[in-house]
Protein backbone atom coordinates (compact mmCIF):
# COMPACT_ATOMS: atom_id res chain seq x y z
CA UNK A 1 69.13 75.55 70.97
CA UNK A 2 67.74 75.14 74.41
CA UNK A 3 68.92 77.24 77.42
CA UNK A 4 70.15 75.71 80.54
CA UNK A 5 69.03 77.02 84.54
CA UNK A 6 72.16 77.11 85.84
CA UNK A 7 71.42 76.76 89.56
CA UNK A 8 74.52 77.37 92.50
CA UNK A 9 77.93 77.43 92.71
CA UNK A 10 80.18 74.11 93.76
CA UNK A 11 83.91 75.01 95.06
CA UNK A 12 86.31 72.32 94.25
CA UNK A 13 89.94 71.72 95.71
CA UNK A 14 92.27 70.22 94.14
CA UNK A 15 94.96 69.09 96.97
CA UNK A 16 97.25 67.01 94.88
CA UNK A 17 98.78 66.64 91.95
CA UNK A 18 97.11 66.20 88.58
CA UNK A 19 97.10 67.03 85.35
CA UNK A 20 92.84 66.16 85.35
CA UNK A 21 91.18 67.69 87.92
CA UNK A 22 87.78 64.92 87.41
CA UNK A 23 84.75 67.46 89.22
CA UNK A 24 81.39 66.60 90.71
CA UNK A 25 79.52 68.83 90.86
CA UNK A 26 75.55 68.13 90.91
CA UNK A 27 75.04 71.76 88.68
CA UNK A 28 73.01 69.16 86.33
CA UNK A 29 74.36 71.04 83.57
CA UNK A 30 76.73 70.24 80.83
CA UNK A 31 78.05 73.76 80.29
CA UNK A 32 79.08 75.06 83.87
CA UNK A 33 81.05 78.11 83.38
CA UNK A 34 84.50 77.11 85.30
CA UNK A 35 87.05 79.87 86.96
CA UNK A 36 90.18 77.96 87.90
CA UNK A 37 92.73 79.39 90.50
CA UNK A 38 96.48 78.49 91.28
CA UNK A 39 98.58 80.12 93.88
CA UNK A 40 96.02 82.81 93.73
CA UNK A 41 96.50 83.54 90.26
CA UNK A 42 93.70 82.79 87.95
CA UNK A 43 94.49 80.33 85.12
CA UNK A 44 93.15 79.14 81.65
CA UNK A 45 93.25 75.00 81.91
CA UNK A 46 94.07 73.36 78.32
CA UNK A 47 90.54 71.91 78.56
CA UNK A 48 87.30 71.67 79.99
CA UNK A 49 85.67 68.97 79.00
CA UNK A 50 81.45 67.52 80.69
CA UNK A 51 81.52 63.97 81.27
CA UNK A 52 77.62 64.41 82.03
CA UNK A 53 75.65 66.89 83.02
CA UNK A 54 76.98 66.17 86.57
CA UNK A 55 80.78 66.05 86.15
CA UNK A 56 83.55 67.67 84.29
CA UNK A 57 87.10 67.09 83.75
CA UNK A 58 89.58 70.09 84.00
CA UNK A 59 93.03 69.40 82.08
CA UNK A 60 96.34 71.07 82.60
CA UNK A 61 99.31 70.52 80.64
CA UNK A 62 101.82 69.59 83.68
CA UNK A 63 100.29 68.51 87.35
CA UNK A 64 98.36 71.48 89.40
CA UNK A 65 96.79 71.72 92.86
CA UNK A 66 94.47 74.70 93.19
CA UNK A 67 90.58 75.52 92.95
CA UNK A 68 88.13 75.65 90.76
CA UNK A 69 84.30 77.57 91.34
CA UNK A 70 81.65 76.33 88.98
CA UNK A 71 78.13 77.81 88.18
């Protein structure tokens, strides 16, 4: 198994409503390690799930607006 350079951090807001939060986030990696925050309170999502090495889809079970960090 090959290891992956994670390079910087994106911050993403999520200002509406959704149950899939769809991310870009240019980490070129298909493992970012994803903290997810709502009303200040840090969360689990039901899923995290890399579309591409690029962009990942956070899933709640009922619609959130919040923020996620990614590395």
């Amino acid at each position: 198994m090959a290891l992956e350079t994670l390079v910087g951090t994106h911050q993403h807001t999520q200002d509406t409503l959704a149950t899939d939060w769809v991310i870009t986030h240019n980490l070129n990696t298909t493992a970012p390690v994803v903290d997810c925050w709502i009303g200040g309170n840090k969360v689990i999502p039901q899923d995290v799930t890399a579309t591409s090495a690029l962009i990942c889809t956070i899933t709640f079970p009922t619609a959130q607006v919040g923020k996620a960090t990614l590395t």
